[in-house]
N, C-alpha and C. Protein backbone atom coordinates (compact mmCIF):
# COMPACT_ATOMS: atom_id res chain seq x y z
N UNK A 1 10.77 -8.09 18.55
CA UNK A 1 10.54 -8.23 19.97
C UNK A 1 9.10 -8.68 20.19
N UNK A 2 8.36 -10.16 21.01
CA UNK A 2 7.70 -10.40 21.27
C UNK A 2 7.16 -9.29 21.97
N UNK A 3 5.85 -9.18 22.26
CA UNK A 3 4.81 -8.65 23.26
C UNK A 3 3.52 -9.48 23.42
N UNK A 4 3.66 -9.83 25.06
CA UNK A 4 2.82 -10.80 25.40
C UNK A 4 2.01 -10.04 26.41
N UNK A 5 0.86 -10.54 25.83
CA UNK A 5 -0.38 -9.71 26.73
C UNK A 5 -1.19 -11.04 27.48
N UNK A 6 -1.54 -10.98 28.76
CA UNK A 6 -2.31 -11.40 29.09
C UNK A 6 -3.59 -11.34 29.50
N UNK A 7 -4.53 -12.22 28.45
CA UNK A 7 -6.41 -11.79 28.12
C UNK A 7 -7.00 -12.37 29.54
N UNK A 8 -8.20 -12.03 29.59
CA UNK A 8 -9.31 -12.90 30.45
C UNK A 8 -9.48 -14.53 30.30
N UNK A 9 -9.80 -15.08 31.09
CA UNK A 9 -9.80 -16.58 30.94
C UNK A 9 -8.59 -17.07 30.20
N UNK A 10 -7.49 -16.85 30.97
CA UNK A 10 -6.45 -17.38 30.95
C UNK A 10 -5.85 -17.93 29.35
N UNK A 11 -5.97 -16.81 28.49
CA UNK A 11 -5.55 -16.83 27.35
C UNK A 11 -4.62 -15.83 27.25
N UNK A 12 -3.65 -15.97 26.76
CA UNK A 12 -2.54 -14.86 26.25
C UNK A 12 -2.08 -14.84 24.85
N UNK A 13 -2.20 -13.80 24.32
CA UNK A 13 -1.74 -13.22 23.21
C UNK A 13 -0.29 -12.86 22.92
N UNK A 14 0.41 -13.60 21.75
CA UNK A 14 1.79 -13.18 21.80
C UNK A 14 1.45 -12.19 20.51
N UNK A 15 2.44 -11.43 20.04
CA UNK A 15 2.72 -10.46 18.93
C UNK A 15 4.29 -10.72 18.52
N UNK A 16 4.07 -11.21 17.35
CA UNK A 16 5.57 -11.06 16.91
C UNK A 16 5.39 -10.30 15.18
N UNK A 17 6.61 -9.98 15.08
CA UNK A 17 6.83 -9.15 13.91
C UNK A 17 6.93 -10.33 12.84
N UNK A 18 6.76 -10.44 11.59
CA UNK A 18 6.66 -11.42 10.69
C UNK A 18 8.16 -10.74 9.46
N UNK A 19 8.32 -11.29 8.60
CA UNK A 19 9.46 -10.76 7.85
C UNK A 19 9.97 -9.19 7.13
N UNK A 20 8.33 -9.57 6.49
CA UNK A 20 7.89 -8.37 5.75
C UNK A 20 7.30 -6.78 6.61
N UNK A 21 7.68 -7.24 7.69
CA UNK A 21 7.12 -6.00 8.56
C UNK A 21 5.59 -6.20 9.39
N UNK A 22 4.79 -7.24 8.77
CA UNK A 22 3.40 -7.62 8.98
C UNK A 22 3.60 -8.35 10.46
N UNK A 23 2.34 -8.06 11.04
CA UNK A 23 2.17 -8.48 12.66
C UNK A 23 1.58 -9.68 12.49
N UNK A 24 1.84 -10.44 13.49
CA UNK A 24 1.04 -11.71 13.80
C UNK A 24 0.86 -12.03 15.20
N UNK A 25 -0.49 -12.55 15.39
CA UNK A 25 -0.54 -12.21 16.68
C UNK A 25 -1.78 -14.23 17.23
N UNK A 26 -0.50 -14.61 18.46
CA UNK A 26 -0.87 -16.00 18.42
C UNK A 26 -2.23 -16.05 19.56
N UNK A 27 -3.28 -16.68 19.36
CA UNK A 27 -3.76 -16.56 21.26
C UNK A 27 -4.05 -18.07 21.62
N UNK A 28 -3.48 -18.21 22.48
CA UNK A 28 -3.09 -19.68 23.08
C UNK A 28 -3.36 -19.28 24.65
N UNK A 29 -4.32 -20.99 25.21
CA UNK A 29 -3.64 -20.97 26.59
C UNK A 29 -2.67 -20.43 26.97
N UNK A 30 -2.54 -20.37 28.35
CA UNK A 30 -1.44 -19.74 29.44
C UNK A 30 -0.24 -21.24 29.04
N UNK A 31 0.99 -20.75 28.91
CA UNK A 31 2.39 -21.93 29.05
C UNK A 31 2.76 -21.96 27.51
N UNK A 32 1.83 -21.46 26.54
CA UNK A 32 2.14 -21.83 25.23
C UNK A 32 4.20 -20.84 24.98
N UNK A 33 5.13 -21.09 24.61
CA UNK A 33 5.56 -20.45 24.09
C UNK A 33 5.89 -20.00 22.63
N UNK A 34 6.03 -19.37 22.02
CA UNK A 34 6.42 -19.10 20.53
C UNK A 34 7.81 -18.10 19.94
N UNK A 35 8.66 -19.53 19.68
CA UNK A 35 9.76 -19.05 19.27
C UNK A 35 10.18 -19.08 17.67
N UNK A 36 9.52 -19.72 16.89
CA UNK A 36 10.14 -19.94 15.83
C UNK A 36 9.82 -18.64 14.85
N UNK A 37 10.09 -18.99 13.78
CA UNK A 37 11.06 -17.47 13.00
C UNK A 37 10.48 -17.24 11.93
N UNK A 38 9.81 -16.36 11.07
CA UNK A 38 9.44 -16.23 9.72
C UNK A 38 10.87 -16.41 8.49
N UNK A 39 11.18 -17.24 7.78
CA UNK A 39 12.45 -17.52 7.62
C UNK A 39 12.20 -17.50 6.01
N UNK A 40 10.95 -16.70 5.51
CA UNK A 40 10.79 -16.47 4.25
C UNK A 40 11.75 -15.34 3.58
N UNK A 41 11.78 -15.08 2.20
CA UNK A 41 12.41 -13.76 1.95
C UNK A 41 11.56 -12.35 1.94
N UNK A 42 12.17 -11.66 2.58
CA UNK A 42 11.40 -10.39 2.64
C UNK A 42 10.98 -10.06 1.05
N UNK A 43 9.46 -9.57 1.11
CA UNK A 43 8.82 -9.12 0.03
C UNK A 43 8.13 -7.89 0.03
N UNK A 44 7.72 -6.90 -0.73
CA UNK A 44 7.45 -5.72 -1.12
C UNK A 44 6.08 -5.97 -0.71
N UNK A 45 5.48 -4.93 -0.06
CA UNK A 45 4.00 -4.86 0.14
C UNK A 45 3.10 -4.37 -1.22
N UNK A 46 2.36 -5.05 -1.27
CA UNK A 46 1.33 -3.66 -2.48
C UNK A 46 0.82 -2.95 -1.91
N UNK A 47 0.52 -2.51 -3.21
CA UNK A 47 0.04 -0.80 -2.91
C UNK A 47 -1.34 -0.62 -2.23
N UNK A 48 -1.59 -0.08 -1.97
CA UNK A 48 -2.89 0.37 -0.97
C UNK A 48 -4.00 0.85 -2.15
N UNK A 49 -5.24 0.55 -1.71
CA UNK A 49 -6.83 0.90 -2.78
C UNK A 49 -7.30 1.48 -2.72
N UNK A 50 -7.91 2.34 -3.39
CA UNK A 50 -8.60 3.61 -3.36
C UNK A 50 -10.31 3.50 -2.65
N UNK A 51 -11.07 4.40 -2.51
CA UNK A 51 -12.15 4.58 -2.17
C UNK A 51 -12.74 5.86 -3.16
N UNK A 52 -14.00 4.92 -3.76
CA UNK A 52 -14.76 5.87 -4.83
C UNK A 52 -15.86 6.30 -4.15
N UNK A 53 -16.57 7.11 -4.44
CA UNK A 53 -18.12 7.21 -4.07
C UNK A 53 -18.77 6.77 -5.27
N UNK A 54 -19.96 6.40 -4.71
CA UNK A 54 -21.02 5.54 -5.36
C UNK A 54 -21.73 6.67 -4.97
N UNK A 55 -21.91 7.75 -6.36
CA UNK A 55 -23.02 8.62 -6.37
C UNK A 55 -24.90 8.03 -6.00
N UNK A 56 -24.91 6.70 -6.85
CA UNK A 56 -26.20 6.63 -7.05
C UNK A 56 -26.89 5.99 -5.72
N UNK A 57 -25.55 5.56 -4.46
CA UNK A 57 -26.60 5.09 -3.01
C UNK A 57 -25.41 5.96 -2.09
N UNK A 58 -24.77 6.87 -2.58
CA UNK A 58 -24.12 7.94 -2.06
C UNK A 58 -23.00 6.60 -0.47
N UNK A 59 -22.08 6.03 -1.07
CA UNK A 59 -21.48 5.39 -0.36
C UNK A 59 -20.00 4.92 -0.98
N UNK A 60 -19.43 4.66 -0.07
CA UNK A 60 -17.94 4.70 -0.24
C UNK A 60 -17.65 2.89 -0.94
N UNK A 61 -16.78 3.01 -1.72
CA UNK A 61 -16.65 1.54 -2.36
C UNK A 61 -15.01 1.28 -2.13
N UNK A 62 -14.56 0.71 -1.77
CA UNK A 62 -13.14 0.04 -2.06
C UNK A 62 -12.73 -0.40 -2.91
N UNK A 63 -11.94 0.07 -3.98
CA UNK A 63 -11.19 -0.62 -5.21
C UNK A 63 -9.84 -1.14 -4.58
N UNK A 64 -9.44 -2.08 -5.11
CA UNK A 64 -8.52 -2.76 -4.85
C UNK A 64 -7.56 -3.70 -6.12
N UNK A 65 -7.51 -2.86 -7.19
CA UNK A 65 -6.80 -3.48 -8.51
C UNK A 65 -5.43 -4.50 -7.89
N UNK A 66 -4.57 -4.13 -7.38
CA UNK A 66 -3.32 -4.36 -6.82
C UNK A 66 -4.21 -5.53 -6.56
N UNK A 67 -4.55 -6.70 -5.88
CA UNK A 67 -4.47 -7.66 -5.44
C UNK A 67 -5.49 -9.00 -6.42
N UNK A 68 -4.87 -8.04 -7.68
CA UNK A 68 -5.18 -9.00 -8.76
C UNK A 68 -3.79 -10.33 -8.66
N UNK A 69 -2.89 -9.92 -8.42
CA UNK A 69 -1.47 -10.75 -8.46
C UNK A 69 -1.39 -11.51 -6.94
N UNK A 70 -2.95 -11.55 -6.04
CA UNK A 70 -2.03 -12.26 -4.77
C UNK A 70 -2.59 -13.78 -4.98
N UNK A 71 -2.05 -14.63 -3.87
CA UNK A 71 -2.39 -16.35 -4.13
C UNK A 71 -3.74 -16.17 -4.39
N UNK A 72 -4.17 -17.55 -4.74
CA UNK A 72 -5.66 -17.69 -5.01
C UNK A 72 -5.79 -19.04 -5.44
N UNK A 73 -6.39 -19.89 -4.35
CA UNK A 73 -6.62 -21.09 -4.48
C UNK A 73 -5.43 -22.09 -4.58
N UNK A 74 -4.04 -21.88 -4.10
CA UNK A 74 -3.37 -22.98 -4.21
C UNK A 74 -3.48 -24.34 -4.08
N UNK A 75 -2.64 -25.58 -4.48
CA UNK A 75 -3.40 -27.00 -4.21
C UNK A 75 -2.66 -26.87 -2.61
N UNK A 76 -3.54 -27.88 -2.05
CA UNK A 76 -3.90 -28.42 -0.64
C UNK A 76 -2.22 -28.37 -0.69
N UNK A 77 -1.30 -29.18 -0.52
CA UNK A 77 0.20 -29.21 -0.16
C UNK A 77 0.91 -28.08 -0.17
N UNK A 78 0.49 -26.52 -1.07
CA UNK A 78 1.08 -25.49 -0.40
C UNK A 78 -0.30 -24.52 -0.30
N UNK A 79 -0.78 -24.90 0.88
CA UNK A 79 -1.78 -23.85 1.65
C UNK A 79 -0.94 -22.97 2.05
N UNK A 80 -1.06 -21.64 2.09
CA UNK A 80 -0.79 -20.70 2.65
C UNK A 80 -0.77 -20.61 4.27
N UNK A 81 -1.78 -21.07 4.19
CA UNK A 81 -2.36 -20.83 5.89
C UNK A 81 -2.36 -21.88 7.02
N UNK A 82 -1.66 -23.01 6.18
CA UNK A 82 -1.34 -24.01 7.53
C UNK A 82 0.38 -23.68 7.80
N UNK A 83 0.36 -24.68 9.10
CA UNK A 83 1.77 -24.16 9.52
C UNK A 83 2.80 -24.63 9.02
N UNK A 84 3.91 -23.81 8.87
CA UNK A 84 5.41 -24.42 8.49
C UNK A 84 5.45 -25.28 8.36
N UNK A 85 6.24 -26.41 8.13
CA UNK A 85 7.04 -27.31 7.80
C UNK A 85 7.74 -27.46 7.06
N UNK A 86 9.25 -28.00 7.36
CA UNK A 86 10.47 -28.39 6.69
C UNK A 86 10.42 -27.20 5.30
N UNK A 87 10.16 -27.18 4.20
CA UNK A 87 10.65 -26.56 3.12
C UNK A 87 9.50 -25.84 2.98
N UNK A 88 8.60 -26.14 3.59
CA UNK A 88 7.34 -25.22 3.08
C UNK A 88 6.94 -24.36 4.14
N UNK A 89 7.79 -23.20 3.31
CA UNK A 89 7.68 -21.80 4.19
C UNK A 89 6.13 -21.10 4.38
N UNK A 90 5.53 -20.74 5.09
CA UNK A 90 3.81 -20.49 5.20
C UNK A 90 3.66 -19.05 5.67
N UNK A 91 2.41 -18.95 5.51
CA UNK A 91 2.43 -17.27 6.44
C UNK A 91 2.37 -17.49 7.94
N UNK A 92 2.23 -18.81 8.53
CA UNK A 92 2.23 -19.03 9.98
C UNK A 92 3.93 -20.14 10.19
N UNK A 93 4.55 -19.28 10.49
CA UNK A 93 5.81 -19.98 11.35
C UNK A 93 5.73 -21.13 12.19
N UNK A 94 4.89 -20.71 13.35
CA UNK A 94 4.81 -22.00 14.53
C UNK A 94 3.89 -23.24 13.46
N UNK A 95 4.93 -24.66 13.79
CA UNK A 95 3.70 -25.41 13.71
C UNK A 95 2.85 -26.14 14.31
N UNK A 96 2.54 -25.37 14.94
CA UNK A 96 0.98 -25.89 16.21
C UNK A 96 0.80 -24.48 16.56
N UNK A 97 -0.90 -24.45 16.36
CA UNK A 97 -1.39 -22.86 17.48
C UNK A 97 -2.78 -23.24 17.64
N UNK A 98 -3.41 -22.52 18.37
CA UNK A 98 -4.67 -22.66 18.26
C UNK A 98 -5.84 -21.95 17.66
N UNK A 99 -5.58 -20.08 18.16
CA UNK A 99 -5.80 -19.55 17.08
C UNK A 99 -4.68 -18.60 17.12
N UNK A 100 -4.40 -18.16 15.85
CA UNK A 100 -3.98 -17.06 15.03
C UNK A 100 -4.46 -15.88 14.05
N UNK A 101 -3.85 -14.92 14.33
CA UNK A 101 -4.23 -13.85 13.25
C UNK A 101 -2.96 -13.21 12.57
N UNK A 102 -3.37 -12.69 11.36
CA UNK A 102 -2.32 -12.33 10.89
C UNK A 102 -2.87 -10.82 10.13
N UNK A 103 -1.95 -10.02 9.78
CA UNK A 103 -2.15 -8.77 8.70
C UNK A 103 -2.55 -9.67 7.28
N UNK A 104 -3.22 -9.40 6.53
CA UNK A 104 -3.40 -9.96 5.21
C UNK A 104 -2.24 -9.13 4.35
N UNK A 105 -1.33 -10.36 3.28
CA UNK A 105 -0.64 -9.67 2.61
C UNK A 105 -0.99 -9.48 1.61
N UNK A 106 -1.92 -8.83 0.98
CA UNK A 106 -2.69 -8.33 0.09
C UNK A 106 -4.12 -7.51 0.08
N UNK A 107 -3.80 -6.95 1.39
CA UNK A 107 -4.84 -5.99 1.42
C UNK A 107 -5.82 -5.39 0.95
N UNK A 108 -7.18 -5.18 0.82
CA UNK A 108 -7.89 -3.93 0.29
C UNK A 108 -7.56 -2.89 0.76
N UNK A 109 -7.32 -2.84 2.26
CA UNK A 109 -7.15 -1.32 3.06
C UNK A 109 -5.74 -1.36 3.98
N UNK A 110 -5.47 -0.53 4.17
CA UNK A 110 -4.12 -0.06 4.88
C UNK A 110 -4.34 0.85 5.86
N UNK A 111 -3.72 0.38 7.17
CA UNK A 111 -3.51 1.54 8.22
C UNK A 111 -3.65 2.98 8.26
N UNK A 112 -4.71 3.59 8.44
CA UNK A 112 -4.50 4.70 7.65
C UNK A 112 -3.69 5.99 8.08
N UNK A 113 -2.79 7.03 7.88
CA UNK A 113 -2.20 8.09 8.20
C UNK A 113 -2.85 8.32 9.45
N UNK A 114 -2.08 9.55 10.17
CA UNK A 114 -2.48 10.36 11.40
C UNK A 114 -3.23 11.25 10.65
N UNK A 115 -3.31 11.66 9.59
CA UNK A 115 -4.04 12.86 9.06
C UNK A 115 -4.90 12.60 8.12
N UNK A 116 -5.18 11.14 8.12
CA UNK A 116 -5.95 10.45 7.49
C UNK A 116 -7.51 11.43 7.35
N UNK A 117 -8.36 11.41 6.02
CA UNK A 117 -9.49 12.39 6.38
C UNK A 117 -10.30 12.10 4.80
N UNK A 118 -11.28 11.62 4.50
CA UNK A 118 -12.04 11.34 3.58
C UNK A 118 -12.34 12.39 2.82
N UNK A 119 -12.26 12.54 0.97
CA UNK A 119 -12.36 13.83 0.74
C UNK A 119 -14.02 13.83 0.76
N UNK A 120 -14.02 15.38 0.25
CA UNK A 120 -15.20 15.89 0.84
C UNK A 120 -16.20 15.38 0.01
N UNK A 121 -17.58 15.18 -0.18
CA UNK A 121 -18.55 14.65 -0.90
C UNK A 121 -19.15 15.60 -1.51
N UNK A 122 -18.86 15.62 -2.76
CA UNK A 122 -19.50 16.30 -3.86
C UNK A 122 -20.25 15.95 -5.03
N UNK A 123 -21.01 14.94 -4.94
CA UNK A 123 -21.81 14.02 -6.26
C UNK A 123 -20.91 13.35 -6.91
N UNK A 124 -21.12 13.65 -8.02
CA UNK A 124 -20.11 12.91 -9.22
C UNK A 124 -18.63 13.47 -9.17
N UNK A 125 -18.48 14.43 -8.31
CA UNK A 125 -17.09 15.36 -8.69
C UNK A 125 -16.39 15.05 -7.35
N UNK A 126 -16.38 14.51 -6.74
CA UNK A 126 -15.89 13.97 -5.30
C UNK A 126 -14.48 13.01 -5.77
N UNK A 127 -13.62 13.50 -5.23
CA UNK A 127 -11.91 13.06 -5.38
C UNK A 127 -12.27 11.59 -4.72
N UNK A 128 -11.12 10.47 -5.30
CA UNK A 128 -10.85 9.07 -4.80
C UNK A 128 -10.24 9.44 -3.61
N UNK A 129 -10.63 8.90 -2.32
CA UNK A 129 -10.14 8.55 -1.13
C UNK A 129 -9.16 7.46 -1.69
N UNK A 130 -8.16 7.20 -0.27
CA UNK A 130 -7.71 6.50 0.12
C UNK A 130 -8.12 5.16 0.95
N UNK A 131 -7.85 3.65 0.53
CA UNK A 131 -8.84 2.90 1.15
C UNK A 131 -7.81 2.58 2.86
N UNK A 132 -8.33 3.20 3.57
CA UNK A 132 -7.85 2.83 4.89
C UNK A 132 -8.67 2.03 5.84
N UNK A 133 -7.94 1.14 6.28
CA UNK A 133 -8.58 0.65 7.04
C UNK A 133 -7.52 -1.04 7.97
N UNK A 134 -7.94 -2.00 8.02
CA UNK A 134 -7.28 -3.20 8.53
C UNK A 134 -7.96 -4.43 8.16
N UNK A 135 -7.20 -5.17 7.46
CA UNK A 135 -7.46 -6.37 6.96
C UNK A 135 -6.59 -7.19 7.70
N UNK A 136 -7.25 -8.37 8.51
CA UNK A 136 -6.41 -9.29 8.56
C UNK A 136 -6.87 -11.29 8.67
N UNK A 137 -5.90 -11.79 8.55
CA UNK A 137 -6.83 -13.29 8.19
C UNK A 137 -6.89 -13.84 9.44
N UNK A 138 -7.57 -14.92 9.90
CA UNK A 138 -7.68 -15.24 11.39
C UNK A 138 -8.05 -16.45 10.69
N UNK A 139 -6.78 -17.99 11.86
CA UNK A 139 -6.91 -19.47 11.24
C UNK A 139 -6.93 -19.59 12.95
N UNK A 140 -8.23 -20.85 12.40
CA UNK A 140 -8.98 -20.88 14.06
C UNK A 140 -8.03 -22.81 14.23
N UNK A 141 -7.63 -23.26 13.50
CA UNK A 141 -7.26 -24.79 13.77
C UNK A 141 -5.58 -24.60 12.84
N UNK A 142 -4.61 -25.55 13.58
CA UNK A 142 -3.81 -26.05 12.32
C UNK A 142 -3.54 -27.13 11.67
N UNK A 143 -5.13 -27.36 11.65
CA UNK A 143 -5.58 -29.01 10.87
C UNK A 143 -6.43 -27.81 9.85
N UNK A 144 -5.27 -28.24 8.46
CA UNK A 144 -5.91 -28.03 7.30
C UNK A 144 -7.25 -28.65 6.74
N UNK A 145 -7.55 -30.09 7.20
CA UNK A 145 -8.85 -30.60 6.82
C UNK A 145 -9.85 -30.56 8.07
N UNK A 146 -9.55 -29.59 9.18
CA UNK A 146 -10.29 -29.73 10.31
C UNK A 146 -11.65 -29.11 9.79
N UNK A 147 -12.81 -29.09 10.05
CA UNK A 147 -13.92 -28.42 10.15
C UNK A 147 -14.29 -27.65 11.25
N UNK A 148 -14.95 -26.45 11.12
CA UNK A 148 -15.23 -25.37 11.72
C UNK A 148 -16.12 -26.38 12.77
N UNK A 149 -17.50 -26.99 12.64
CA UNK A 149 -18.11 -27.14 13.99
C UNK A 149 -16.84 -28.18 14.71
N UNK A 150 -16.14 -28.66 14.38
CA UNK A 150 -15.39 -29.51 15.38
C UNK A 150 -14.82 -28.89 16.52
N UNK A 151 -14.54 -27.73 16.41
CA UNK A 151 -13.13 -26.62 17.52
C UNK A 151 -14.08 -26.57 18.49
N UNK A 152 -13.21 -26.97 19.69
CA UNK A 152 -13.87 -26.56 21.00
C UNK A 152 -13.66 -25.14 21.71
């Protein structure tokens, strides 16, 4: 089920659900509509990353082993992040937006619980947290060779 919010200066935000459960969320002028479909096969999320302490500047670090296996650098003809077309299924469905965001499917951090709670800090003897938090990718053009100062 879409949910369409309408922002300040006449921008609106759609939200649609993506295959895998992951949100995507379009923001376009006022009139834009967005109907088309994530039409990939549903895939398994990974696992979520821990949080160590860094005794020696007493601070929290994010491990993230699991996203040794996600894309990385594909050639230009299957970008991830430009839009659909014909056989080449993408993480963005519509093909035209202006901007978009999406959940990253390969996370460092994950949504964290209602009872979410950092363990307690004890030097070297301090338990691995849980890495919680929200990752997500944001594509400002859907011109793969566009450049950043060009966008108005």
């Amino acid at each position: 089920m879409d949910e369409i919010v309408e922002l300040s200066a006449g921008i609106v935000r759609t939200s649609r659900t993506m295959n895998d459960g992951r949100t995507i969320r379009y923001y376009d002028t006022a009139g834009q509509t967005r109907t088309a479909v994530d039409n990939r096969p549903e895939e398994d999320q990974p696992g979520i990353g821990e949080l160590r302490l860094d005794p020696l500047v007493n601070e929290w670090v994010a491990m993230a082993a699991h996203r040794q296996g996600r894309i990385f650098l594909p050639p230009k003809e299957l970008c991830p992040l430009c839009p659909t077309t014909g056989e080449l299924l993408t993480e963005i469905p519509e093909n035209d937006f202006e901007v978009v965001v999406f959940d990253n499917r390969s996370p460092s951090l994950r949504p964290p619980s209602g009872d979410f709670a950092l363990p307690d800090m004890v030097g070297s003897d301090t338990d691995e947290g849980v890495a919680a938090g929200k990752c997500e990718v944001i594509c400002f053009t859907a011109d793969h060779g566009g450049a950043f100062k060009s966008l108005s």
